[in-house]
Each structure stands twice: as structure tokens, then as C-alpha cells.
C-alpha atoms as a PDB file:
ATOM      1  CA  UNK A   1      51.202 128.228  37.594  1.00  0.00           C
ATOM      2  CA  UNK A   2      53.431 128.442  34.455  1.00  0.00           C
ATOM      3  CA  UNK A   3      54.968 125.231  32.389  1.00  0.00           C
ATOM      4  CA  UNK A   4      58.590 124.825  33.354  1.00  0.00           C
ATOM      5  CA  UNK A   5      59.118 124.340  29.674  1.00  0.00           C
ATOM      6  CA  UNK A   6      57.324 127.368  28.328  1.00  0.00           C
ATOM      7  CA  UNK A   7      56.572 130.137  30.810  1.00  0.00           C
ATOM      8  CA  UNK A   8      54.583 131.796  28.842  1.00  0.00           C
ATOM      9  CA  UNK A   9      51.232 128.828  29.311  1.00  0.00           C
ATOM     10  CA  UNK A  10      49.744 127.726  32.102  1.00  0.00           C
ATOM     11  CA  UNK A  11      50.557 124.312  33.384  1.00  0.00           C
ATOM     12  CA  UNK A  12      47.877 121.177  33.816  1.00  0.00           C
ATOM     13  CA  UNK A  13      49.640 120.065  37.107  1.00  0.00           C
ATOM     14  CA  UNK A  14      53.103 119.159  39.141  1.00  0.00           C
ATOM     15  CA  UNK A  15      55.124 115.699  38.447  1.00  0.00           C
ATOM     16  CA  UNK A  16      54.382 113.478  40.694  1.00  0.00           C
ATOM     17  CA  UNK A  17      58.440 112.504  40.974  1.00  0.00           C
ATOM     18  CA  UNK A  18      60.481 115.948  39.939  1.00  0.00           C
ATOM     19  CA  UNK A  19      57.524 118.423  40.713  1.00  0.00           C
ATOM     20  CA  UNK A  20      57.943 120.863  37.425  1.00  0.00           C
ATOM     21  CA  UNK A  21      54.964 122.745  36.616  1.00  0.00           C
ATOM     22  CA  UNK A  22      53.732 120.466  33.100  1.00  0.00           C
ATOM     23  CA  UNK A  23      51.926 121.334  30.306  1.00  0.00           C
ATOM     24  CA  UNK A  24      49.011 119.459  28.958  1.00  0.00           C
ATOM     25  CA  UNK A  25      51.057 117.822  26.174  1.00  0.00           C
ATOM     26  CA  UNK A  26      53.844 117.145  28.445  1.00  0.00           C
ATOM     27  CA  UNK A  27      51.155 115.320  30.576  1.00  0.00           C
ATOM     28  CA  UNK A  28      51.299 111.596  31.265  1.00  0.00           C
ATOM     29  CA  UNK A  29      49.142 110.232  33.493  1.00  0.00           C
ATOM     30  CA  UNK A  30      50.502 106.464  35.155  1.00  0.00           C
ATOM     31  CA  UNK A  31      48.078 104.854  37.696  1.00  0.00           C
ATOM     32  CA  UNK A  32      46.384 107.895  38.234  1.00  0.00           C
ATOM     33  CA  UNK A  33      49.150 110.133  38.892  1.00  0.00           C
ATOM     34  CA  UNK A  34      50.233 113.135  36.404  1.00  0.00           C
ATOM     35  CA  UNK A  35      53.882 113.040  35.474  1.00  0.00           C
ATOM     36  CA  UNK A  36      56.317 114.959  33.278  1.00  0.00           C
ATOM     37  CA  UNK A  37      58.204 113.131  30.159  1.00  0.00           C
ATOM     38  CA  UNK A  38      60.972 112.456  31.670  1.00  0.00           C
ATOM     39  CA  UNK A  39      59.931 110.946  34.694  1.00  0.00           C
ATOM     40  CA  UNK A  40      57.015 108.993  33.174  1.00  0.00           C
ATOM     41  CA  UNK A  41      60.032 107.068  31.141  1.00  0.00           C
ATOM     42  CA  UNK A  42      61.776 105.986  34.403  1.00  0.00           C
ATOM     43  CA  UNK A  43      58.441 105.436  35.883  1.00  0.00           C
ATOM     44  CA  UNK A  44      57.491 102.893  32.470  1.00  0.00           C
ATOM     45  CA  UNK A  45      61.171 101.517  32.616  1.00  0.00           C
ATOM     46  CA  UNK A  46      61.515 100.843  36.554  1.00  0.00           C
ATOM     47  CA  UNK A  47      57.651  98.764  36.430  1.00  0.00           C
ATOM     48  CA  UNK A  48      59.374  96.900  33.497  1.00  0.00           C
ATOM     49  CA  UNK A  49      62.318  95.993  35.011  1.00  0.00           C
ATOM     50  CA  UNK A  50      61.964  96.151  39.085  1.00  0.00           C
ATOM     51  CA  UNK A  51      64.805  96.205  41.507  1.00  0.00           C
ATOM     52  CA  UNK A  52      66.202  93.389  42.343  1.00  0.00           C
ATOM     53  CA  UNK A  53      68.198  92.878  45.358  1.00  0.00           C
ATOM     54  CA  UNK A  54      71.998  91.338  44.133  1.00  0.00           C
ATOM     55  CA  UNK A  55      75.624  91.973  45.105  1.00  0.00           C
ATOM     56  CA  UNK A  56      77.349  95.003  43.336  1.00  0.00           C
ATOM     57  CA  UNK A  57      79.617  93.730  40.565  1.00  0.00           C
ATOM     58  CA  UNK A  58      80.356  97.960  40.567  1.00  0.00           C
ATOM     59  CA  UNK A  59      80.713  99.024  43.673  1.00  0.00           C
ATOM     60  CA  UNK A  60      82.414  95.885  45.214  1.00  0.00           C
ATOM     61  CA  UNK A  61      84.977  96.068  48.196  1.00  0.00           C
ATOM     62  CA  UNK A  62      84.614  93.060  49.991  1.00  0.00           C
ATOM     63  CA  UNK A  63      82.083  90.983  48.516  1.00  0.00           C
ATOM     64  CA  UNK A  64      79.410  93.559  47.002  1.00  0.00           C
ATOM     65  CA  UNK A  65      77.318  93.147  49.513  1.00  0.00           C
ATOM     66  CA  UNK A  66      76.855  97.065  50.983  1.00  0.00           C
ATOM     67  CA  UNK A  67      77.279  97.945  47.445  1.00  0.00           C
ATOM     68  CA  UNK A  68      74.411  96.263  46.183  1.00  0.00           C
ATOM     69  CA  UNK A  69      72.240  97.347  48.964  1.00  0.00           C
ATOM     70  CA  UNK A  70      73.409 100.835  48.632  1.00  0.00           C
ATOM     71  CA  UNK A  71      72.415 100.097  44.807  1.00  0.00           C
ATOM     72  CA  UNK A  72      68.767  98.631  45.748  1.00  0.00           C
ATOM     73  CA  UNK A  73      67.847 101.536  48.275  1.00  0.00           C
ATOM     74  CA  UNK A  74      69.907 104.040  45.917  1.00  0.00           C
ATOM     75  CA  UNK A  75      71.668 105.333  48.602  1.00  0.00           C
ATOM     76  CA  UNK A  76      75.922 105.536  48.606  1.00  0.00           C
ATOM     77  CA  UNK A  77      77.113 102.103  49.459  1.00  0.00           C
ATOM     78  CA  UNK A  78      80.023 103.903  51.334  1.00  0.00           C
ATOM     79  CA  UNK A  79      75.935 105.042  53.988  1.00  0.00           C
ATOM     80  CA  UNK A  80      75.398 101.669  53.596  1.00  0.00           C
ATOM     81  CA  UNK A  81      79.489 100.137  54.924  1.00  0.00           C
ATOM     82  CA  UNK A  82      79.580 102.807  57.185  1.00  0.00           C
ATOM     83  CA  UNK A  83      76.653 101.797  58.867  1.00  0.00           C
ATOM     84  CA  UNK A  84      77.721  98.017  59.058  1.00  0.00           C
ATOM     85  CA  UNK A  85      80.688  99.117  61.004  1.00  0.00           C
ATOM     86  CA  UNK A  86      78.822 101.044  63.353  1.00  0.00           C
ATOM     87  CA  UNK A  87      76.890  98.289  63.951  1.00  0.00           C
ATOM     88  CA  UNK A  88      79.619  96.419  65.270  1.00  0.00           C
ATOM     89  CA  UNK A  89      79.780  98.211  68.285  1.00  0.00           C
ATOM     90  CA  UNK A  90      76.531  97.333  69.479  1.00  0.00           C
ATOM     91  CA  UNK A  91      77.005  95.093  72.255  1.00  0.00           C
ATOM     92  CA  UNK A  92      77.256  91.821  70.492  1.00  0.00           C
ATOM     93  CA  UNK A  93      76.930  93.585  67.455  1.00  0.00           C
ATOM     94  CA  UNK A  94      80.269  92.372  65.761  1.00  0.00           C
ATOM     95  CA  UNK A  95      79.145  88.648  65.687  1.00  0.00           C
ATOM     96  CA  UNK A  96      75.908  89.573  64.470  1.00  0.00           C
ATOM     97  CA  UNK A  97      77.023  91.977  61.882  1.00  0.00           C
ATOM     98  CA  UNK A  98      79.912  89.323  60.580  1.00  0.00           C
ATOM     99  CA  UNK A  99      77.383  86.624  60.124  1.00  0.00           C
ATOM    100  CA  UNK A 100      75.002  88.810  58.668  1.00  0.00           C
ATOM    101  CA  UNK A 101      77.376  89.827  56.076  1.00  0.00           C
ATOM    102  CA  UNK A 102      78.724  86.638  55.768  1.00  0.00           C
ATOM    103  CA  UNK A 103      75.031  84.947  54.823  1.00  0.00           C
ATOM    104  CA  UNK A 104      74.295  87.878  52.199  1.00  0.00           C
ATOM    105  CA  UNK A 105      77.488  87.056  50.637  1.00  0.00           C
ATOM    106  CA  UNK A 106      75.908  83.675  50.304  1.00  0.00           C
ATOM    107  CA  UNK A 107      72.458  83.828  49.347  1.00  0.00           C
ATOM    108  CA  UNK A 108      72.899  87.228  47.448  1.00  0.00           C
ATOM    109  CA  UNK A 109      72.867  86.796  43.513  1.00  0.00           C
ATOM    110  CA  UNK A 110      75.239  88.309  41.628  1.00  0.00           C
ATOM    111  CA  UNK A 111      74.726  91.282  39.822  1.00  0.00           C
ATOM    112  CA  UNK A 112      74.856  92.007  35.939  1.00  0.00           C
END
């Protein structure tokens, strides 16, 4: 297996996130799983700063709710709407879904 970087060496291992073929000085190794550059930086940055659920200040329609889950499970928050109105017609499922909704609007953070 050759280094996605430079074909012409053979590569230590595949990134645990992207799965390029990486060199040995591209190597980082985070809890015992081998990573490229790139993705060991998001790794480092997302276990310094962890997701935190919070309504979208972006993607807002209503109230940011669906936006800020679609931002949490990094997913489209137009999935995430789309999925709260076909919940609705679940028997029953309208009530449910509006006070669903209506108590993430009110416990929900805001975002930055």
C-alpha cells in the first residue's frame, strides 16, 4: 500500500476517519488509533471542544430547534424538519411532536 501523499513509499497504515493510505511521518496515533494530519487536528479540536446540544442561531426557521439538532448529529436540519413533520402523522403524533418541539425550544440553550 502506497502513501496517498507520495506514491512512490509505502504507507504505515489507513486513517482511522478519511482512510488515506499514511506515511510514517504523516502518522499520528490518538488513543491508540493511527490517523492522518488532517484528521488528527479535528480529532484534537472536537475532544477540546465537544458538541454541545443548543438551538441553531444559523440555521433557524422557527425556533432553531431542528437546526441545532441537524447541527449536533451533523446531518441537514432540512433531514432533521422533515422528519418532525412526518412525525405528525403518527396517530397522535401531532400533539406529541408540538410539545416536543415546544419544550426544546425551552430548555435548549442558545447557540454561539
Amino acid at each position: 500500500m502506497k502513501c496517498y501523499s507520495d506514491p512512490k513509499r509505502d504507507a504505515v497504515g489507513v486513517c482511522t476517519k478519511c482512510g488515506k493510505a499514511v506515511c510514517p511521518e504523516e502518522a499520528v496515533v490518538i488513543n491508540g488509533k493511527l490517523y492522518c494530519k488532517e484528521c488528527a487536528e479535528k480529532v484534537k479540536e472536537e475532544e477540546a471542544h465537544p458538541k454541545k446540544l443548543h438551538k441553531s442561531v444559523r440555521n433557524r426557521m422557527l425556533g432553531g430547534v431542528c437546526g441545532g439538532i441537524g447541527e449536533y448529529l451533523n446531518i441537514d436540519p432540512t433531514v432533521v424538519r422533515i422528519i418532525f413533520v412526518l412525525l405528525i402523522f403518527i396517530p397522535r403524533g401531532a400533539l406529541i411532536v408540538f410539545l416536543l418541539y415546544l419544550l426544546l425550544w425551552i430548555i435548549m440553550p442558545e447557540g454561539e
